[in-house]
PDB file of N, CA and C in Angstrom:
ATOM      1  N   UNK A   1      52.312 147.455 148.638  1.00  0.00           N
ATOM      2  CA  UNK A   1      51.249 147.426 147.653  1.00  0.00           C
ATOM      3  C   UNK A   1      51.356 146.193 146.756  1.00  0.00           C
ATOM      4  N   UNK A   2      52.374 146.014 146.378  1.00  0.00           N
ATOM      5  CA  UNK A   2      53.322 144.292 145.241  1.00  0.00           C
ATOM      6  C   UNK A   2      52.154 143.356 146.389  1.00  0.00           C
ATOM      7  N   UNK A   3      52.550 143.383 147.689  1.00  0.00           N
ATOM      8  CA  UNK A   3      52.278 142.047 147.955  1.00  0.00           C
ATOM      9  C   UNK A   3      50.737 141.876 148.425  1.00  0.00           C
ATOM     10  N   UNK A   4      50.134 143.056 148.356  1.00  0.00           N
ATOM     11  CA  UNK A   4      48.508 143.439 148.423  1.00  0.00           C
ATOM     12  C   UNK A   4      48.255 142.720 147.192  1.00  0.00           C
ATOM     13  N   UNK A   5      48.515 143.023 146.201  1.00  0.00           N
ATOM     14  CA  UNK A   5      48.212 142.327 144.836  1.00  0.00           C
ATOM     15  C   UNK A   5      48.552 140.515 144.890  1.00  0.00           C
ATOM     16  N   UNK A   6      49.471 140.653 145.166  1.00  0.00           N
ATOM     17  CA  UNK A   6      50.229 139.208 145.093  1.00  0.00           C
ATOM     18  C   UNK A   6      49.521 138.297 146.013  1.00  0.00           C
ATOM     19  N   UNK A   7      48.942 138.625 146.692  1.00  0.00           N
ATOM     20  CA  UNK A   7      48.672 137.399 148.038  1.00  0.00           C
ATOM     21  C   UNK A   7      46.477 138.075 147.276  1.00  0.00           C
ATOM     22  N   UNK A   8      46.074 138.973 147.415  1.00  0.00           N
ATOM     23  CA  UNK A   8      44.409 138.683 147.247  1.00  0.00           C
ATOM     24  C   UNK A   8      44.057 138.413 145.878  1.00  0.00           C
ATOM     25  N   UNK A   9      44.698 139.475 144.840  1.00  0.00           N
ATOM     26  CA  UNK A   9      44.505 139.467 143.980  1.00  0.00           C
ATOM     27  C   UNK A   9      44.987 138.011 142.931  1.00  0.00           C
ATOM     28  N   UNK A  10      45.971 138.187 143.160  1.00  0.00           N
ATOM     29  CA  UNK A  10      46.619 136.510 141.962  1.00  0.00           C
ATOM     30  C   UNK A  10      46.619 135.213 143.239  1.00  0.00           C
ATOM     31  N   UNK A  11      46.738 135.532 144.243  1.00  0.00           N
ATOM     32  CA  UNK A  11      45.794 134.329 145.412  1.00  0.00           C
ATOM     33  C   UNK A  11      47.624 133.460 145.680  1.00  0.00           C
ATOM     34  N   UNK A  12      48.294 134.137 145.776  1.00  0.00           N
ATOM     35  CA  UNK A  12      50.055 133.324 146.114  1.00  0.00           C
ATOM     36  C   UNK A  12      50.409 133.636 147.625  1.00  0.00           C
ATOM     37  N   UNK A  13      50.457 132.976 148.102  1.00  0.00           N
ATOM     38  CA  UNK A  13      50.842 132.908 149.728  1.00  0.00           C
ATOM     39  C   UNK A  13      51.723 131.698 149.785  1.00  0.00           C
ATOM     40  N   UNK A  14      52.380 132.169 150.775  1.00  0.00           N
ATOM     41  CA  UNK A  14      53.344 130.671 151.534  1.00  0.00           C
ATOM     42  C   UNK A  14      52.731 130.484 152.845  1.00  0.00           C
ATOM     43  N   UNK A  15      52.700 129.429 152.776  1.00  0.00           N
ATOM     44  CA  UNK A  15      51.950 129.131 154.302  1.00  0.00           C
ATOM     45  C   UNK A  15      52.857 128.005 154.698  1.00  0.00           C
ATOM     46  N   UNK A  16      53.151 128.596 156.801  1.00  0.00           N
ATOM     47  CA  UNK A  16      54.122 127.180 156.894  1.00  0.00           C
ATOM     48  C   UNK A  16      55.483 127.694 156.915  1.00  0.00           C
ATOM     49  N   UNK A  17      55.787 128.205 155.911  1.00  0.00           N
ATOM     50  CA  UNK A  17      57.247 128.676 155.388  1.00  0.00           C
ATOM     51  C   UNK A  17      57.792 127.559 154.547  1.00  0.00           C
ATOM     52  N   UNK A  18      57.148 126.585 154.407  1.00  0.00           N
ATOM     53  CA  UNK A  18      57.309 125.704 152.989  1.00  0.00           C
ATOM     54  C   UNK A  18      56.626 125.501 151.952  1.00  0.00           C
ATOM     55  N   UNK A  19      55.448 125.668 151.959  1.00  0.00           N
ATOM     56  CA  UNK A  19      54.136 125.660 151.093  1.00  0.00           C
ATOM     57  C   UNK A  19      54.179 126.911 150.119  1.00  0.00           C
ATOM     58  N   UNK A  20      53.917 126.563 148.756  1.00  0.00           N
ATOM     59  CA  UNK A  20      53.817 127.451 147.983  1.00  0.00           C
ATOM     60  C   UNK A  20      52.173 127.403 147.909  1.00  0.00           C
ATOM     61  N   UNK A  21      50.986 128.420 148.022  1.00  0.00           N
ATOM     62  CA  UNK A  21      49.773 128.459 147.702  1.00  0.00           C
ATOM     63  C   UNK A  21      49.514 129.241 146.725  1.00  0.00           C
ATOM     64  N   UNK A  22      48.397 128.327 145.719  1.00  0.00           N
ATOM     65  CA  UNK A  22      48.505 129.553 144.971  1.00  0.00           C
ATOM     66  C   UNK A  22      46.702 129.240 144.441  1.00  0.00           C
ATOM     67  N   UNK A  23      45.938 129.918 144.866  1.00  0.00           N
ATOM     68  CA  UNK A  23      44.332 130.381 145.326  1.00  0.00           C
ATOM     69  C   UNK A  23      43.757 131.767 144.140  1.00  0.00           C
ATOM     70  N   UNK A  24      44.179 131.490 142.548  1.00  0.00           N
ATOM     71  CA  UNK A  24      43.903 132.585 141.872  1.00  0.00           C
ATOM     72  C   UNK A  24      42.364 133.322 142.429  1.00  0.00           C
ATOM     73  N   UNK A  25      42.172 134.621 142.180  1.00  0.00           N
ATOM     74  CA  UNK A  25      41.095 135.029 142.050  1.00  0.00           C
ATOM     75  C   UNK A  25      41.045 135.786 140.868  1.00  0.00           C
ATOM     76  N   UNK A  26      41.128 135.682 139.803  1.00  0.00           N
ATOM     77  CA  UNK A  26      41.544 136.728 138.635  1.00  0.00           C
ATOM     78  C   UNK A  26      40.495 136.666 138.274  1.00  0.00           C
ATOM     79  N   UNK A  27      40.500 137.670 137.256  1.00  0.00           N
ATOM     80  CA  UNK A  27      38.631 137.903 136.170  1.00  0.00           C
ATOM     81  C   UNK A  27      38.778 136.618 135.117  1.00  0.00           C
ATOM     82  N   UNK A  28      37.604 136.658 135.035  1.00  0.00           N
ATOM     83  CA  UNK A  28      37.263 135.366 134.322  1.00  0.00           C
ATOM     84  C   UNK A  28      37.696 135.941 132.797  1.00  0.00           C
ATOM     85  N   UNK A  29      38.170 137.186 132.035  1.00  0.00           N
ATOM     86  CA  UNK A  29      38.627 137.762 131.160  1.00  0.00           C
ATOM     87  C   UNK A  29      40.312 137.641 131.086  1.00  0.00           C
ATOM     88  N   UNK A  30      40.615 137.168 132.029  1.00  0.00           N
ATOM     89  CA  UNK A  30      42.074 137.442 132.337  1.00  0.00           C
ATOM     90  C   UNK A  30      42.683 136.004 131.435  1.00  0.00           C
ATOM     91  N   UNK A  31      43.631 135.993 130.923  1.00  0.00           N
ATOM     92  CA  UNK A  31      44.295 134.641 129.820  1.00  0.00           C
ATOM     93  C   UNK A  31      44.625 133.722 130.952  1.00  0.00           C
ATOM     94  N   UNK A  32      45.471 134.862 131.934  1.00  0.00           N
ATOM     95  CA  UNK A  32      46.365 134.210 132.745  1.00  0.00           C
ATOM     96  C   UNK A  32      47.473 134.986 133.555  1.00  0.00           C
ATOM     97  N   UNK A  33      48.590 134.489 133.912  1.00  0.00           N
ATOM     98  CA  UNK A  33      49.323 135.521 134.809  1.00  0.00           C
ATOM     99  C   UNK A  33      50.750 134.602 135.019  1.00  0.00           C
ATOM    100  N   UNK A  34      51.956 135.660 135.255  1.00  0.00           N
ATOM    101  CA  UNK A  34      53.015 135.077 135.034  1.00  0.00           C
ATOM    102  C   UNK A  34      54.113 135.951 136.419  1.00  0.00           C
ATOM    103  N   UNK A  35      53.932 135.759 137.142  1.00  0.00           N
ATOM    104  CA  UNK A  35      55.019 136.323 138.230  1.00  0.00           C
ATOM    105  C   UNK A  35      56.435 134.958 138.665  1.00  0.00           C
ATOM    106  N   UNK A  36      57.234 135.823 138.979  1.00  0.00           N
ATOM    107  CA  UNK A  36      57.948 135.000 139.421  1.00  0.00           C
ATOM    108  C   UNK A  36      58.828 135.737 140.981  1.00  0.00           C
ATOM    109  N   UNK A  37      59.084 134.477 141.671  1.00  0.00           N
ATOM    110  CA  UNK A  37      59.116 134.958 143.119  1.00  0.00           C
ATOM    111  C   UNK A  37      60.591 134.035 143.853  1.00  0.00           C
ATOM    112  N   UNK A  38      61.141 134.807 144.876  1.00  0.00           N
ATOM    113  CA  UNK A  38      62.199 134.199 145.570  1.00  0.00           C
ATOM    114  C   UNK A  38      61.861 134.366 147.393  1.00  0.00           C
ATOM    115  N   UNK A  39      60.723 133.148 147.571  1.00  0.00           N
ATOM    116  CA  UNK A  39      60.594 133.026 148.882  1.00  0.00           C
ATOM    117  C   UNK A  39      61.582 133.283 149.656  1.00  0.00           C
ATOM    118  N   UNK A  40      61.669 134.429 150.769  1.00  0.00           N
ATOM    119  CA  UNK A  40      62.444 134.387 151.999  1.00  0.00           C
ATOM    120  C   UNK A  40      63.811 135.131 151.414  1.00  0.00           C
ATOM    121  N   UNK A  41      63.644 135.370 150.145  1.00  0.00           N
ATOM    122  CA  UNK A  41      64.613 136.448 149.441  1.00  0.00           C
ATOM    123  C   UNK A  41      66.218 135.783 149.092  1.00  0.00           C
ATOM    124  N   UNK A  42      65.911 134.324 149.210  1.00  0.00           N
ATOM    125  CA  UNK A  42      66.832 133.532 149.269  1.00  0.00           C
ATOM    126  C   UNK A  42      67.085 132.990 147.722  1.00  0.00           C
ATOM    127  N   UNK A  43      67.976 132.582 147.199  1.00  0.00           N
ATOM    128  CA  UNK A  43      68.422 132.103 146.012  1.00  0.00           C
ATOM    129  C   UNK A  43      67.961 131.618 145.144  1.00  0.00           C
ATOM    130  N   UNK A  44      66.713 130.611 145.785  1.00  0.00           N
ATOM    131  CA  UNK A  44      65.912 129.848 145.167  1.00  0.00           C
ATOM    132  C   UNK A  44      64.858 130.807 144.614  1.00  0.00           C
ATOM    133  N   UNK A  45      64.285 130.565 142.740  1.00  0.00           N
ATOM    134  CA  UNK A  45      63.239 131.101 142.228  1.00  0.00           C
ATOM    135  C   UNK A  45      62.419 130.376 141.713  1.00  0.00           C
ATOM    136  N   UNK A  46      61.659 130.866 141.723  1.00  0.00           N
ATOM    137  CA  UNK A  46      59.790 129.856 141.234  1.00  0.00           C
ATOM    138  C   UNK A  46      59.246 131.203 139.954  1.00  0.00           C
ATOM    139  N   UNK A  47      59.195 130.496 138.955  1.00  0.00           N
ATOM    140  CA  UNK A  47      58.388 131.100 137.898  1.00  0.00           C
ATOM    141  C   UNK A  47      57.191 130.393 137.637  1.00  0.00           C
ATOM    142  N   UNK A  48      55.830 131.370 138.454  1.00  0.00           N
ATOM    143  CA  UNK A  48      54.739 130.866 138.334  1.00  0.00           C
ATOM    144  C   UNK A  48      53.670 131.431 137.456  1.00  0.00           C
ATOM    145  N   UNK A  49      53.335 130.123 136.386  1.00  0.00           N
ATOM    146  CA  UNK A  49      52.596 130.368 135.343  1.00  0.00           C
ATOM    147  C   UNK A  49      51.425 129.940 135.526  1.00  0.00           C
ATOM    148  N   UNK A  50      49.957 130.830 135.498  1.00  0.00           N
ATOM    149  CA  UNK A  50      48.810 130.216 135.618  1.00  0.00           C
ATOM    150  C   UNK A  50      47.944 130.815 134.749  1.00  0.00           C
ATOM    151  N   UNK A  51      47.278 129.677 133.978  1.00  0.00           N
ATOM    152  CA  UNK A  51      46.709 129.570 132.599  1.00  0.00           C
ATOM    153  C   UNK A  51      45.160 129.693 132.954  1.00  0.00           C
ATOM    154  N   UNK A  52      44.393 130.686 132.680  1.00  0.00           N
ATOM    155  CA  UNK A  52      42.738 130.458 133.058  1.00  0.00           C
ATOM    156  C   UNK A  52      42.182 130.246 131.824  1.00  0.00           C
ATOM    157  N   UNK A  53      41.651 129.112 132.348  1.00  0.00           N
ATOM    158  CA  UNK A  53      41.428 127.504 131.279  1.00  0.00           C
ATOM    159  C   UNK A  53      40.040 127.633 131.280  1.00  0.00           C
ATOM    160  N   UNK A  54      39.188 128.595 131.555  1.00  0.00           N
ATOM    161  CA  UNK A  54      37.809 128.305 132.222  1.00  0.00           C
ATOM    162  C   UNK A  54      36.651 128.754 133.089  1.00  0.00           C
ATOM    163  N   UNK A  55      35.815 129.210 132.900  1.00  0.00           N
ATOM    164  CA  UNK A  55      35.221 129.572 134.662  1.00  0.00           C
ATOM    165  C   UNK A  55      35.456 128.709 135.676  1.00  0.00           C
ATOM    166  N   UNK A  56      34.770 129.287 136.656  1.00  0.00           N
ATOM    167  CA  UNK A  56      34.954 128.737 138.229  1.00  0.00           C
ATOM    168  C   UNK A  56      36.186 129.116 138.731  1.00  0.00           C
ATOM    169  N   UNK A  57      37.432 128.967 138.172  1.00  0.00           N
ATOM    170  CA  UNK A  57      38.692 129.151 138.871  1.00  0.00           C
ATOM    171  C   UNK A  57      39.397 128.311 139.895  1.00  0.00           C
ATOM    172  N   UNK A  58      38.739 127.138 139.324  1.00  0.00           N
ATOM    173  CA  UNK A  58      39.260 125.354 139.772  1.00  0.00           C
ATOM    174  C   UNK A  58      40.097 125.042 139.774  1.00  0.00           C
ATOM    175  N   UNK A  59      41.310 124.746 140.179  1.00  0.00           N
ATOM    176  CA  UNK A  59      42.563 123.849 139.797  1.00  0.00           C
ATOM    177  C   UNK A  59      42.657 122.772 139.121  1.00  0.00           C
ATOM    178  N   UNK A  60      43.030 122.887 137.891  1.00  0.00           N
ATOM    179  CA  UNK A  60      42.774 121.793 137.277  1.00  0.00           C
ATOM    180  C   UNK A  60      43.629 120.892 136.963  1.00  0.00           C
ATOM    181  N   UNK A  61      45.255 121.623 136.647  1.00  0.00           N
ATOM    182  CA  UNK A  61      46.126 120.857 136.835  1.00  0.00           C
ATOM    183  C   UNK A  61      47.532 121.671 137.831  1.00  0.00           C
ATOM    184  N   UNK A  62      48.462 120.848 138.203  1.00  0.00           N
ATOM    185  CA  UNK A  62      49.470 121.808 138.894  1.00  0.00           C
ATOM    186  C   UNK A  62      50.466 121.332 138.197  1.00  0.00           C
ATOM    187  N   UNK A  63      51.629 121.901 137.853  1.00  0.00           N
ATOM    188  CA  UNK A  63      53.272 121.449 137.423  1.00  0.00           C
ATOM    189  C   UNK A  63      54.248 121.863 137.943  1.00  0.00           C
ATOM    190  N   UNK A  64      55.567 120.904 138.492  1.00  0.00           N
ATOM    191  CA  UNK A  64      56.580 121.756 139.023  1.00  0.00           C
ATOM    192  C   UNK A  64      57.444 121.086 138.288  1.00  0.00           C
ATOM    193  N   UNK A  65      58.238 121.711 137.416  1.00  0.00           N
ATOM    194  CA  UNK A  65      59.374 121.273 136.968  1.00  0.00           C
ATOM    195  C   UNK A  65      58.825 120.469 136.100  1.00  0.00           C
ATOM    196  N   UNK A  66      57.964 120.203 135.457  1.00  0.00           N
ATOM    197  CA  UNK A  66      57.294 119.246 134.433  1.00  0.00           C
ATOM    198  C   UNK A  66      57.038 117.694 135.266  1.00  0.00           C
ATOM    199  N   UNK A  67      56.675 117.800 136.582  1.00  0.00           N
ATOM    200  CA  UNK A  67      55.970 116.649 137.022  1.00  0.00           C
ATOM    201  C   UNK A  67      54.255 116.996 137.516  1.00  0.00           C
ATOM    202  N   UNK A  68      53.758 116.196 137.522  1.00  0.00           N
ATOM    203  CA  UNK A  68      52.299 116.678 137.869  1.00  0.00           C
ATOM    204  C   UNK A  68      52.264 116.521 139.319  1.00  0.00           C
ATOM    205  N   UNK A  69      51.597 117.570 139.746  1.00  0.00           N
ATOM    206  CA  UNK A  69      51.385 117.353 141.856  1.00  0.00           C
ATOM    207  C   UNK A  69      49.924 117.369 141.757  1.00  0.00           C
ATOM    208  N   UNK A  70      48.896 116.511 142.771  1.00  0.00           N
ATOM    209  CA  UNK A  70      47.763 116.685 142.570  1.00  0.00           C
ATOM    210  C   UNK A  70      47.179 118.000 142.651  1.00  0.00           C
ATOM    211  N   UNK A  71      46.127 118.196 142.639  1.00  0.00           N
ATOM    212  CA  UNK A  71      45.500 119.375 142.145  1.00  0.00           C
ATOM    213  C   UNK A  71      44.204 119.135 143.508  1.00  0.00           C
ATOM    214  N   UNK A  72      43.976 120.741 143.916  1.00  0.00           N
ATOM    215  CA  UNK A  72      43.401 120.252 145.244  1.00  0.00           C
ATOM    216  C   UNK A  72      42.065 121.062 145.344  1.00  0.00           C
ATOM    217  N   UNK A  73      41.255 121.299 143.755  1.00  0.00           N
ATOM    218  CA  UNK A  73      40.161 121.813 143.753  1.00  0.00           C
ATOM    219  C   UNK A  73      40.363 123.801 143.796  1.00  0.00           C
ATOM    220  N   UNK A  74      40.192 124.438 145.096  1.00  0.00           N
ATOM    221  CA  UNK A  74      40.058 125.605 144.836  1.00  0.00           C
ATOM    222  C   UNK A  74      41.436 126.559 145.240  1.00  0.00           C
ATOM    223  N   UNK A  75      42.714 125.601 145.296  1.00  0.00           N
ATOM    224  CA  UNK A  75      44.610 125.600 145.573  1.00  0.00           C
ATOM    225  C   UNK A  75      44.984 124.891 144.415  1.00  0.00           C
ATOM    226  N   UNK A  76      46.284 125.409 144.769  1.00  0.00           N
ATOM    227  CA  UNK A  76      47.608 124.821 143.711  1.00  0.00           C
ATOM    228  C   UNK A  76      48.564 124.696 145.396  1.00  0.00           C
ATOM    229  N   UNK A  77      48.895 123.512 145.696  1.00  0.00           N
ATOM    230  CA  UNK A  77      50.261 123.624 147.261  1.00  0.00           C
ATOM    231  C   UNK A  77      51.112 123.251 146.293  1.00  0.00           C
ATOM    232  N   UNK A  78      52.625 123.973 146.037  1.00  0.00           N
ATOM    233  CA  UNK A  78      53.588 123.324 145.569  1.00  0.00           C
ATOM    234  C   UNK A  78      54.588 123.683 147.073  1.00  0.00           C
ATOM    235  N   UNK A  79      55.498 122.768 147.056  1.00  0.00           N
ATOM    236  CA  UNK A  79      56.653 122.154 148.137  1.00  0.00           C
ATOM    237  C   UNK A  79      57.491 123.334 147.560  1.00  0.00           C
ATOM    238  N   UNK A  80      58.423 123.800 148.796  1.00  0.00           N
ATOM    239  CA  UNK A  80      59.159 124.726 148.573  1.00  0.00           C
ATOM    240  C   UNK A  80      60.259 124.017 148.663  1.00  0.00           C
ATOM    241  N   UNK A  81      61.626 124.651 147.828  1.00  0.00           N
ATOM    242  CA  UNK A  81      62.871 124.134 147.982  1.00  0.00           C
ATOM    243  C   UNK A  81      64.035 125.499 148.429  1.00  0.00           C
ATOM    244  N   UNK A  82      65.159 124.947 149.350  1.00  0.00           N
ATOM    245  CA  UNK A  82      65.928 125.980 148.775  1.00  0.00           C
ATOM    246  C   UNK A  82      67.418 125.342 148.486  1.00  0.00           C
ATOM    247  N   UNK A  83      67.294 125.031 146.991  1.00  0.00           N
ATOM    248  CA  UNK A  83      68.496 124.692 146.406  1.00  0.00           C
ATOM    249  C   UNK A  83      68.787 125.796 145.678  1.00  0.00           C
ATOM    250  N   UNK A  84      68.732 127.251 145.546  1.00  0.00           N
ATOM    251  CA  UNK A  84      69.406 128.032 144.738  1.00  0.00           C
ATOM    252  C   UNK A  84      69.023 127.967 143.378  1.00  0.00           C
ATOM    253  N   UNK A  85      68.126 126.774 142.778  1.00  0.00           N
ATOM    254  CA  UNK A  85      67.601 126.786 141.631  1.00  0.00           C
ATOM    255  C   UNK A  85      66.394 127.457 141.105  1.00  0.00           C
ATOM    256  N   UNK A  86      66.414 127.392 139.821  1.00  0.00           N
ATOM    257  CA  UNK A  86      65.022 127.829 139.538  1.00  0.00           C
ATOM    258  C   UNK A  86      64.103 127.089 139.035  1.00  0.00           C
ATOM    259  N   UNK A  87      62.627 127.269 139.824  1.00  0.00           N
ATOM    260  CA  UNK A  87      61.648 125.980 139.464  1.00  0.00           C
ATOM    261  C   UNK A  87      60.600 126.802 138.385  1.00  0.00           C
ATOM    262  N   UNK A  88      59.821 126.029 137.997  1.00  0.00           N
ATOM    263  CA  UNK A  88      58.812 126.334 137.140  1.00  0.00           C
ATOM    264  C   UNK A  88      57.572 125.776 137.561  1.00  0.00           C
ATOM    265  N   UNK A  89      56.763 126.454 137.705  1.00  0.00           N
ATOM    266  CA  UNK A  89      55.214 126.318 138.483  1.00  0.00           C
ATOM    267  C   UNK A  89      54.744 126.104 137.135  1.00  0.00           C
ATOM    268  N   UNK A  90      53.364 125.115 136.813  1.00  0.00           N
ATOM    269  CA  UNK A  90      52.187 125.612 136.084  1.00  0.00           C
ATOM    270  C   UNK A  90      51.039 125.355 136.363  1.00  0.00           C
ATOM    271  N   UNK A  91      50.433 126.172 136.607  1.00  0.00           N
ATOM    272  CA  UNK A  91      48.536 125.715 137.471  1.00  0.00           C
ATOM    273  C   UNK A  91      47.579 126.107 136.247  1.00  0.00           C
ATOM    274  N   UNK A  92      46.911 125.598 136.196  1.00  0.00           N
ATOM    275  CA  UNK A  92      45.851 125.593 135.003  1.00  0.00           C
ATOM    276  C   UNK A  92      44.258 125.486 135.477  1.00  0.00           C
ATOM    277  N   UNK A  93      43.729 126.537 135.627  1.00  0.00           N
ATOM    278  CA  UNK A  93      42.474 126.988 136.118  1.00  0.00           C
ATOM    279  C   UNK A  93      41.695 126.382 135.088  1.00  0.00           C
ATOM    280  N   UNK A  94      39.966 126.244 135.435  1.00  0.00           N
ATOM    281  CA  UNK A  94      39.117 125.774 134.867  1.00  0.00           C
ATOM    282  C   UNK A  94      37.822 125.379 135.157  1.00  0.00           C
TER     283      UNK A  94
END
């Protein structure tokens, strides 16, 4: 049921097995949303923060670790790692 929610509802898929996707569909009422996830159940964690900045539900900006990755319209792709660390996502709808 977690990942019924997780993959239609907040729009997070891995595709590939390296690709982080992240395709919100949330209500246009919603602030935003904050999950955090350990692809493949492995060491490495991603705390993904996404800010709805807006209608449409555009990508407006993406962040990993405080660098900017382009922004690809109606996705967020962030690169998967597995160094055991923890990353920080931020996608900003709009």
């Amino acid at each position: 049921m977690i990942r019924v929610v997780v993959e239609s509802l907040l729009g997070v898929t891995i595709e590939g097995g390296n690709t982080l996707v992240v395709r919100p569909a949330i209500p246009r009422e919603w602030p935003g949303f904050r999950v955090e996830l350990r692809p493949s159940g492995g060491a490495t964690r991603y705390v993904l923060e996404v800010e709805n900045g807006g209608p449409g539900g555009v990508v407006r900006e993406v962040r990993l670790d405080g660098r900017t990755l382009p922004a690809a319209g109606d996705a967020a792709r962030i690169p998967l790692a597995s160094d055991g660390r923890t990353h920080q996502v931020r996608v900003r709808l709009g």
